[in-house]
Protein backbone atom coordinates (compact mmCIF):
# COMPACT_ATOMS: atom_id res chain seq x y z
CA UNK A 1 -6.74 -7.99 15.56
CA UNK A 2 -6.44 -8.51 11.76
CA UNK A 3 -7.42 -6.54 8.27
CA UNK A 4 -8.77 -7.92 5.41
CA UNK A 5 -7.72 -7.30 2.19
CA UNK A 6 -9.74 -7.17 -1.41
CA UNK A 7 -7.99 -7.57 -4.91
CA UNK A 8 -10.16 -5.59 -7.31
CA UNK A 9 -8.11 -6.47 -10.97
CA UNK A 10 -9.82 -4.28 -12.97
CA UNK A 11 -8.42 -0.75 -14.61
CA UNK A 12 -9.39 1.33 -17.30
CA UNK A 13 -6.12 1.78 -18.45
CA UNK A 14 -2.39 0.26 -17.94
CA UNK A 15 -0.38 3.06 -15.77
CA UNK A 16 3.09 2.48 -17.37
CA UNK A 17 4.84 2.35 -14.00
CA UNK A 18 2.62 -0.45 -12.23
CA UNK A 19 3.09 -4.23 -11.90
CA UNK A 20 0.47 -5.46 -9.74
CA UNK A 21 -2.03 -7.80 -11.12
CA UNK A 22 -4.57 -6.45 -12.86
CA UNK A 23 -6.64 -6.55 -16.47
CA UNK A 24 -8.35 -3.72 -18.65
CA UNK A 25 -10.58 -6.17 -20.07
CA UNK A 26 -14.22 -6.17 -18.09
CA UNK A 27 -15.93 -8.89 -19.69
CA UNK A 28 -16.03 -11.33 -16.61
CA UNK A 29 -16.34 -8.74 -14.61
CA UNK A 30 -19.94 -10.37 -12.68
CA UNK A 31 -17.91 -13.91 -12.71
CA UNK A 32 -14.98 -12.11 -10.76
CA UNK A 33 -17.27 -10.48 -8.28
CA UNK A 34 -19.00 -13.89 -7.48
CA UNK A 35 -15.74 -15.59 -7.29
CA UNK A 36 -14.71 -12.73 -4.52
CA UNK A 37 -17.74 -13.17 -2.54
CA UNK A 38 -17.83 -17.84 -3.01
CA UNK A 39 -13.84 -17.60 -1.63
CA UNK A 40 -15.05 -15.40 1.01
CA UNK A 41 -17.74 -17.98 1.73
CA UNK A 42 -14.83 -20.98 1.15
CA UNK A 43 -12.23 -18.88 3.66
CA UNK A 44 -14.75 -18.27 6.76
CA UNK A 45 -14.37 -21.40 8.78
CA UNK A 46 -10.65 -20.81 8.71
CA UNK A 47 -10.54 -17.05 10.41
CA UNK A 48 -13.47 -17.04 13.00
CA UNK A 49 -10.94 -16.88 16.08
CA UNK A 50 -9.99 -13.45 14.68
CA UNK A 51 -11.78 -9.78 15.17
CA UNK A 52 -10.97 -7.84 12.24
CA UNK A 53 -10.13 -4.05 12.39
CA UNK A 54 -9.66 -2.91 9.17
CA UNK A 55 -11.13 -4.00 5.53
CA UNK A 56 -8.93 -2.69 2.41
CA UNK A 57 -10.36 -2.63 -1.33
CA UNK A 58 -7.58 -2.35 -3.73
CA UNK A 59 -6.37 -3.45 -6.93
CA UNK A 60 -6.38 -2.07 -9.45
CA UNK A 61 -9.16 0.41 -9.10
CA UNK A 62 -12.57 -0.73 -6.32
CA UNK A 63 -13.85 2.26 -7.64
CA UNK A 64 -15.32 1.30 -10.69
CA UNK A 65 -17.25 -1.35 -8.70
CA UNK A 66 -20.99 -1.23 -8.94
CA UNK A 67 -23.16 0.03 -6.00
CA UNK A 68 -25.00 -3.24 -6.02
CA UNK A 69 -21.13 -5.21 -5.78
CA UNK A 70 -19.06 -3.72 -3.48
CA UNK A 71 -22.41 -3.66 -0.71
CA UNK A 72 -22.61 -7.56 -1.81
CA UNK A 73 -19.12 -7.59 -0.94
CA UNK A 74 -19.35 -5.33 2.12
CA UNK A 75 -22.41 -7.28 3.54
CA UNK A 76 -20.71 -11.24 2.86
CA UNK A 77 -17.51 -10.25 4.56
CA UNK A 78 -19.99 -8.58 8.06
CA UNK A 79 -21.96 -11.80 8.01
CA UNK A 80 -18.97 -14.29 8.04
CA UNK A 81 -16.21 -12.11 9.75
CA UNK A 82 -16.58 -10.36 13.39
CA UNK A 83 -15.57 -6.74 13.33
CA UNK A 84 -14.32 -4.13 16.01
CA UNK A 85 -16.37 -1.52 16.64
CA UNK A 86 -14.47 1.06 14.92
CA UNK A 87 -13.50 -0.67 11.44
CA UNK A 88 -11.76 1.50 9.04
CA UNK A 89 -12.76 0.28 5.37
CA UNK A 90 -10.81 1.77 3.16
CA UNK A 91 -11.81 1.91 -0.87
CA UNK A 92 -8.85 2.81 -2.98
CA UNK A 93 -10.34 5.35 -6.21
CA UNK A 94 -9.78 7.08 -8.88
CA UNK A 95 -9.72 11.06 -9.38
CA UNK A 96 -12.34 9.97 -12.26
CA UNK A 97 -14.63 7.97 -10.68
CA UNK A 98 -15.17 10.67 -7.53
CA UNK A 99 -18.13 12.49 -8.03
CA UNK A 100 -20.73 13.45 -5.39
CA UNK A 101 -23.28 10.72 -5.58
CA UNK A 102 -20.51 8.15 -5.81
CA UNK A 103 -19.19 9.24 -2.39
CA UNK A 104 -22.34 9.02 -0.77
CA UNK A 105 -22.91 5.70 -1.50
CA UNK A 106 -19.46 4.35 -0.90
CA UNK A 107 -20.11 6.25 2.72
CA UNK A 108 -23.95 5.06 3.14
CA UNK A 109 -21.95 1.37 2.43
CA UNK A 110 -19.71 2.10 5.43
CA UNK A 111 -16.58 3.34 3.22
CA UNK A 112 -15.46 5.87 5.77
CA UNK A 113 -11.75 6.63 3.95
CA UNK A 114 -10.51 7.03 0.69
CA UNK A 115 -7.01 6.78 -0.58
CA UNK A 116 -7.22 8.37 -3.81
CA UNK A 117 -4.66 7.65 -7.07
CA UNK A 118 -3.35 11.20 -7.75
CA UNK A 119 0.38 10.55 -8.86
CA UNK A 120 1.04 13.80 -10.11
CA UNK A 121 -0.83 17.65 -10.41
CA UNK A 122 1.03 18.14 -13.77
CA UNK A 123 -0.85 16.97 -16.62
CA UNK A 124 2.42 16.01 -18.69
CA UNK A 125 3.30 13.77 -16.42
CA UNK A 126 -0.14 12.09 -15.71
CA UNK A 127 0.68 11.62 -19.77
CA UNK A 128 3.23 10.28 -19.67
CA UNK A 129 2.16 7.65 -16.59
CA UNK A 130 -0.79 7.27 -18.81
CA UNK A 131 -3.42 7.61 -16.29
CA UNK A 132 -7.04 8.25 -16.91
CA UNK A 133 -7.29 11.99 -14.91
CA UNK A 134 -6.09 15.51 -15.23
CA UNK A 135 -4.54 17.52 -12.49
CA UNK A 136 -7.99 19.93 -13.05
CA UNK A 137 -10.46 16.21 -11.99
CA UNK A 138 -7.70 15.74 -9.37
CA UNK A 139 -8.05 18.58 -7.47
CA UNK A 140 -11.57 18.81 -7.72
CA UNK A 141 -11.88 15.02 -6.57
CA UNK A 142 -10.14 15.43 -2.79
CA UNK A 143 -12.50 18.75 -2.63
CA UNK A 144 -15.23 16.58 -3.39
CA UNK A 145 -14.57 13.50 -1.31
CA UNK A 146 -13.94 15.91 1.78
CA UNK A 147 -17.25 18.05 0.97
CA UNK A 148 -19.54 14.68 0.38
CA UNK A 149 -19.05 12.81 4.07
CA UNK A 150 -15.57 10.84 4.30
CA UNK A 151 -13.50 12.68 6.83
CA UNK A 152 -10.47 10.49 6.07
CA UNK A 153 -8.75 10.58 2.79
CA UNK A 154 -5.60 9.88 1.82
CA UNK A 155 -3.57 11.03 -1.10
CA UNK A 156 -0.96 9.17 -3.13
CA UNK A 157 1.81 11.07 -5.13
CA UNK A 158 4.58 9.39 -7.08
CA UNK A 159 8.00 11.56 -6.64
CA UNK A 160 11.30 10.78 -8.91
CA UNK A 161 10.39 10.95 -12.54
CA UNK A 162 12.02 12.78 -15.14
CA UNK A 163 9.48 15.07 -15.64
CA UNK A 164 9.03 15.93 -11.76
CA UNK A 165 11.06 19.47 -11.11
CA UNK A 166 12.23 19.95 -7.92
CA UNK A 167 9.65 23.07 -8.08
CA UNK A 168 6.60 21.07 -8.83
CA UNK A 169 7.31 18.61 -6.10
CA UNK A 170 7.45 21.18 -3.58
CA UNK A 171 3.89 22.37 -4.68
CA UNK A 172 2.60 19.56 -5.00
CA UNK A 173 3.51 18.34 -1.22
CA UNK A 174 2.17 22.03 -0.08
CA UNK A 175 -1.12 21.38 -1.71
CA UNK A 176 -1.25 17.66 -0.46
CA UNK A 177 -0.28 18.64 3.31
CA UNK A 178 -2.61 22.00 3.01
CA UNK A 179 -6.20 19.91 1.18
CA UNK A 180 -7.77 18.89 4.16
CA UNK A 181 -7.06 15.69 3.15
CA UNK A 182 -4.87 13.23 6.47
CA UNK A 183 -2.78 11.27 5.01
CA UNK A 184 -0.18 11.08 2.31
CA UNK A 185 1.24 8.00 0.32
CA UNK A 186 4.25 9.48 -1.58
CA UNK A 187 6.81 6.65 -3.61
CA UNK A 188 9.82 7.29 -5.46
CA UNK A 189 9.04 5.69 -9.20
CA UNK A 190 10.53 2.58 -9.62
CA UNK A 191 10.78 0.60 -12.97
CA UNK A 192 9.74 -2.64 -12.61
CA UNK A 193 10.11 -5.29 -15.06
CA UNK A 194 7.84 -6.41 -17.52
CA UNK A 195 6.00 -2.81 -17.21
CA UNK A 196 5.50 -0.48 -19.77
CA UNK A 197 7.99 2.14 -18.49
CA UNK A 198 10.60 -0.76 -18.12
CA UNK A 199 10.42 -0.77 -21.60
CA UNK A 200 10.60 2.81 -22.90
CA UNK A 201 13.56 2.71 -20.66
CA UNK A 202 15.31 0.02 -22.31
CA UNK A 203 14.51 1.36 -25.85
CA UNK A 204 15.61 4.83 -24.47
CA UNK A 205 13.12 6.89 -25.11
CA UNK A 206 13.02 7.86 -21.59
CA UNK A 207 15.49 8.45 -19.30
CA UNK A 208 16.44 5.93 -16.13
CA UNK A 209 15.67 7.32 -12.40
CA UNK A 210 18.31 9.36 -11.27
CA UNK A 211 19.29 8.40 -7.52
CA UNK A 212 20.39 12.08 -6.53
CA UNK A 213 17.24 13.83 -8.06
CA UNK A 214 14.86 11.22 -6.05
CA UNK A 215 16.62 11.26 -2.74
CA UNK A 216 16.89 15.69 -3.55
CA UNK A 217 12.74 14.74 -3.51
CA UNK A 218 12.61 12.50 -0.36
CA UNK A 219 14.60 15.37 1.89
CA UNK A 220 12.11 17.74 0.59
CA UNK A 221 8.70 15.54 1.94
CA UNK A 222 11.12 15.08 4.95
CA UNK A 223 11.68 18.86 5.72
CA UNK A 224 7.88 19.95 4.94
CA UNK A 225 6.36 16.90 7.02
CA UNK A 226 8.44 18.00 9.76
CA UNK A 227 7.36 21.97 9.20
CA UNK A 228 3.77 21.06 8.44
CA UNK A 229 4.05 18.51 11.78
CA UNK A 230 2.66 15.84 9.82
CA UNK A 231 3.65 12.38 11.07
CA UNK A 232 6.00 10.46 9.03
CA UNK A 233 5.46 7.12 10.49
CA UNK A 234 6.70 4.82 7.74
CA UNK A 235 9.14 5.29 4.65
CA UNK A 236 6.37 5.84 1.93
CA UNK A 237 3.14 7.55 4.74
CA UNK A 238 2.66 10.22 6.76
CA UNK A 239 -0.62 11.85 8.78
CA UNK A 240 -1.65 14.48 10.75
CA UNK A 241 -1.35 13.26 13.81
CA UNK A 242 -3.47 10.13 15.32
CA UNK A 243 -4.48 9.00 11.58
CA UNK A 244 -2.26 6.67 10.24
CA UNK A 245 -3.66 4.06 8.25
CA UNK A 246 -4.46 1.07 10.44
CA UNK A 247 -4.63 -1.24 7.69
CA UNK A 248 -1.03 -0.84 6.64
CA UNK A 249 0.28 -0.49 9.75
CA UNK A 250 -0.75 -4.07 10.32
CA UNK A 251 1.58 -5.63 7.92
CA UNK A 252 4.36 -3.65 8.91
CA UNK A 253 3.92 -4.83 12.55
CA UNK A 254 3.63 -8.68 10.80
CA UNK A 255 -0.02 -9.07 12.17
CA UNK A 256 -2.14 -11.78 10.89
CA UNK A 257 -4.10 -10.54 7.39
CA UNK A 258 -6.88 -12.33 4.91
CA UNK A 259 -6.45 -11.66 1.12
CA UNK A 260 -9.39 -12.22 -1.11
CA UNK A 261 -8.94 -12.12 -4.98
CA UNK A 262 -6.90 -13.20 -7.63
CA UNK A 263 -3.02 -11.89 -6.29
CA UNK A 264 -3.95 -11.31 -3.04
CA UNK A 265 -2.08 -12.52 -0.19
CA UNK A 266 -3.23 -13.33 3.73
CA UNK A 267 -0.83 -14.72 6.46
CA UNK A 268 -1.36 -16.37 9.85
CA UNK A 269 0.22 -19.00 12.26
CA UNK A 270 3.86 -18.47 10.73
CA UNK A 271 1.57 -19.27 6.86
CA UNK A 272 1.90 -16.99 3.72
CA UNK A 273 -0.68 -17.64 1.19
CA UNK A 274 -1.18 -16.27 -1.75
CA UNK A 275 -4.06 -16.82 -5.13
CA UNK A 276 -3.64 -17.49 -8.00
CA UNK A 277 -2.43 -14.24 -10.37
CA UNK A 278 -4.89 -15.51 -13.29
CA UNK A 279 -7.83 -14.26 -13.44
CA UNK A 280 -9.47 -17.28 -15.46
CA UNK A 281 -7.29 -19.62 -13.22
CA UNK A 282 -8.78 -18.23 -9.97
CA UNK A 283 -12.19 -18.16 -11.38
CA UNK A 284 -11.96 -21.65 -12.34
CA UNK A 285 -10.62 -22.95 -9.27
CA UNK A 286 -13.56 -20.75 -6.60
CA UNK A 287 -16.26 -22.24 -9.04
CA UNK A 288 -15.08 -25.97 -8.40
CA UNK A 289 -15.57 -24.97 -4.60
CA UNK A 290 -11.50 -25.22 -3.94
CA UNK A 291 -8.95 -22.33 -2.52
CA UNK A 292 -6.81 -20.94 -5.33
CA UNK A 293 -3.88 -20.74 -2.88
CA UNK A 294 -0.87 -21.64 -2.49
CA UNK A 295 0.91 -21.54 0.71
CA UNK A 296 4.08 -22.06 2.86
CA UNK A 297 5.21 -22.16 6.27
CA UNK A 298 7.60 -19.68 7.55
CA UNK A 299 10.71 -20.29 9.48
CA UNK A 300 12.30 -18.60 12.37
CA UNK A 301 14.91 -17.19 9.89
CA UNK A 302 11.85 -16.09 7.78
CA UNK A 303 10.30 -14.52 10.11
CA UNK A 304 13.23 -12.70 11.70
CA UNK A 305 14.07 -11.17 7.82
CA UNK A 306 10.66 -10.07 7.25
CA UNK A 307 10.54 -8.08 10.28
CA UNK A 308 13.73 -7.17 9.77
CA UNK A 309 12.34 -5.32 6.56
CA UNK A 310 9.43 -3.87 7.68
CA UNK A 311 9.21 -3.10 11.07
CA UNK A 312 12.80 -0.60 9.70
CA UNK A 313 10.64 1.45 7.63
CA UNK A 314 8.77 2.43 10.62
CA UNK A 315 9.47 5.53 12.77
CA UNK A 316 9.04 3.52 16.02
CA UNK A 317 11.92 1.18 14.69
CA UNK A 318 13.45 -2.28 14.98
CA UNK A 319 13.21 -3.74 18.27
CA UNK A 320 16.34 -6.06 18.66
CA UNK A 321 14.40 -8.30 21.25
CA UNK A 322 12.06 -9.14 18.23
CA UNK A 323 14.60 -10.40 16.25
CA UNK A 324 17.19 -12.05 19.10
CA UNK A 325 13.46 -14.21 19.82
CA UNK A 326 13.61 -15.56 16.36
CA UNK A 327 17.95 -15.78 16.12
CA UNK A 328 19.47 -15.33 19.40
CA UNK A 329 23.14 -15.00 17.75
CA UNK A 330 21.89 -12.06 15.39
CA UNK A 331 22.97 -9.15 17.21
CA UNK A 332 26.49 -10.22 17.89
CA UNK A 333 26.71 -11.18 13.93
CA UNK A 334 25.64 -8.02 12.83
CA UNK A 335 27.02 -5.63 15.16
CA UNK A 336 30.11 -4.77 13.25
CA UNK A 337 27.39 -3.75 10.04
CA UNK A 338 25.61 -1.72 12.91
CA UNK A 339 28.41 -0.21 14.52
CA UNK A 340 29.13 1.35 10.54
CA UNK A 341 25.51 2.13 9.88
CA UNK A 342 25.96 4.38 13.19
CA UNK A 343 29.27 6.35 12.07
CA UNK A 344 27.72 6.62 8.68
CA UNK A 345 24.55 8.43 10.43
CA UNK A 346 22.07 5.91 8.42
CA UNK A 347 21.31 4.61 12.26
CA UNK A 348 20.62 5.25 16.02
CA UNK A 349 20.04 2.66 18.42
CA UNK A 350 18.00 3.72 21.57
CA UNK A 351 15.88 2.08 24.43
CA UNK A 352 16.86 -1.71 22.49
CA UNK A 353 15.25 -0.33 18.84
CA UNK A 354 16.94 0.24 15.67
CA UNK A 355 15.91 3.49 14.03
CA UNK A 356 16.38 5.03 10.46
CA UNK A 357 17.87 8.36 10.54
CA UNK A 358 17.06 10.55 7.42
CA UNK A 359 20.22 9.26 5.54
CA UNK A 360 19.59 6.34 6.48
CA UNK A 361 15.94 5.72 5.01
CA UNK A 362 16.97 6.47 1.76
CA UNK A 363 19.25 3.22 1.08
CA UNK A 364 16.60 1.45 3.69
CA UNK A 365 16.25 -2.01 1.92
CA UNK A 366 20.27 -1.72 1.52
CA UNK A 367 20.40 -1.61 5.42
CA UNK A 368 17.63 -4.06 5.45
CA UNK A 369 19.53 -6.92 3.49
CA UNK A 370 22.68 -6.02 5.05
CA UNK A 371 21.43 -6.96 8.72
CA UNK A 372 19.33 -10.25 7.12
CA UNK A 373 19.82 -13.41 8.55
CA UNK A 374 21.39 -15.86 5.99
């Protein structure tokens, strides 16, 4: 099984916080979306021994698309691609661009879940994120999705910020795990360079994250998953039970994945590729009938690493097997690191897996490079 994944680079507005590829400006918008579906076209020779479970618009924001381009879209990747029977296709939107009629069509398209940009329910801090909602259109958005015919929608929330009280975290996580809605996304903020927010940091007009007031937040979403019996499967997501994403669980478990857009990224047969992060560049290149990929082969060591840091942030843990296929020596290097990890209660080790405690998945890429394989 695999998922495929479409890059959507198109917002209304910059978020401060976000680095991912994307551009305000629509005026190639039709090019882009003709690109999308020719490298679609271009790619389908090269992933017909795979059946495809899961189909993931992001960006960006897929929900400004056009009825009339995300069916095109939709329809090209059904005729090339074979499909399990119970595909979850997943459109990431906007609290803005939810509105009755707009979920209809996404489901009538097959769109059967949602995962829908909230951030924040406090309308200083949407400011100051500089998103294009209010907590009021937020609110009334997951209502909406819910009463309009997509059962499974996911909410993300961004946790850490200067502005985020300890108080208004805690409601917003009741509301999020109490809306009907089965899944939650919640990150800490993280300034990223070359961002907007990296910025007002360095100029100081706002303050840097503070370590002890995020990780304060992350035992909070710990304690009321675990009261609300959500399942917190992976560092950043939890569910009610038996809906995790299956999209995102794919990478995590290193399964293979097809990335279609400028940015976007697929892997198979020990290969990473990724596209071009121009939009004009990508264009360019899908018009002259050639990939705009580059690529590279993986090694063992790779491999082993990348595992290493994913398959930690899951609940169901690190098997050492995994890794001793890729580096047979590993465990014996790191067992001194592990034997630490264990007396510092970051770790248990159980039934030949590696498991985050709760201390221990808040320095989790600090475990994570510690146990890499130089």
């Amino acid at each position: 099984m695999a998922g495929i994944y479409i890059h959507i680079p198109f917002c209304r507005k910059a978020c401060t916080y976000c680095d991912f590829h994307f551009s305000t400006n629509f005026s190639y918008r039709k090019e882009m979306i003709s690109a999308i579906i020719d490298e679609i076209l271009l790619k389908k020779s090269d992933w017909q021994e795979f059946t495809f479970e899961s189909i993931y618009f992001g960006g960006g924001t897929p929900s400004i698309l056009e009825e009339d381009e995300y069916k095109k879209i939709i329809e090209t990747l059904k005729n090339s691609f074979s499909f399990s029977a119970h595909l979850e296709l997943t459109l990431e939107a906007n609290p803005d661009d939810i509105n009755p009629m707009a979920v209809k069509k996404w489901n009538a398209a097959g769109i059967n879940r949602l995962s829908i940009g909230l951030q924040s329910l406090n309308n200083e801090e949407l400011a100051f994120m500089n998103r294009s909602h209010t907590a009021a259109e937020s609110l009334i958005a997951v209502d909406t999705s819910l009463q309009s015919g997509i059962a499974d929608i996911s909410v993300d929330l961004i946790y850490g910020s200067h502005l985020k009280t300890d108080k208004q975290w805690e409601f917003e996580l009741n509301w999020a795990l109490n809306s009907g809605a089965n899944h939650l996304s919640a990150y800490a903020l993280t300034v990223e360079s070359k961002t907007a927010l990296a910025n007002q940091v360095k100029k100081g007009l706002i303050p840097e994250t503070n370590d002890e007031h995020q990780s304060n937040q992350f035992m909070k979403l710990t304690e009321l998953a675990a009261s609300n019996h959500w399942d917190f499967y992976e560092i950043s997501n939890l569910c009610k039970p038996e809906h995790r994403a299956i999209h995102n669980s794919n990478y995590w478990k290193n399964k293979p994945y097809l990335g279609i857009g400028p940015s976007a990224h697929s892997y198979k047969d020990k290969t990473r590729f990724w596209n071009a992060s121009n939009n004009a560049a990508y264009i360019k290149k899908v018009n002259l009938g050639e990939l705009p990929q580059t690529s590279e082969v993986l090694s063992d060591l790779d491999l082993a690493n990348e595992t290493i840091l994913t398959q930690l942030r899951l609940s169901s843990g690190l098997r050492i097997d995994t890794i001793l296929s890729y580096y047979p020596k590993w465990l014996d290097e790191s067992m001194p690191a592990l034997e630490k990890m264990k007396q510092n209660q970051w770790i248990k080790i159980e039934n030949n897996t590696i498991k985050l405690l709760s201390k221990g998945r808040l320095i989790a890429d600090n475990i994570s490079a510690e146990l890499f394989i130089s």
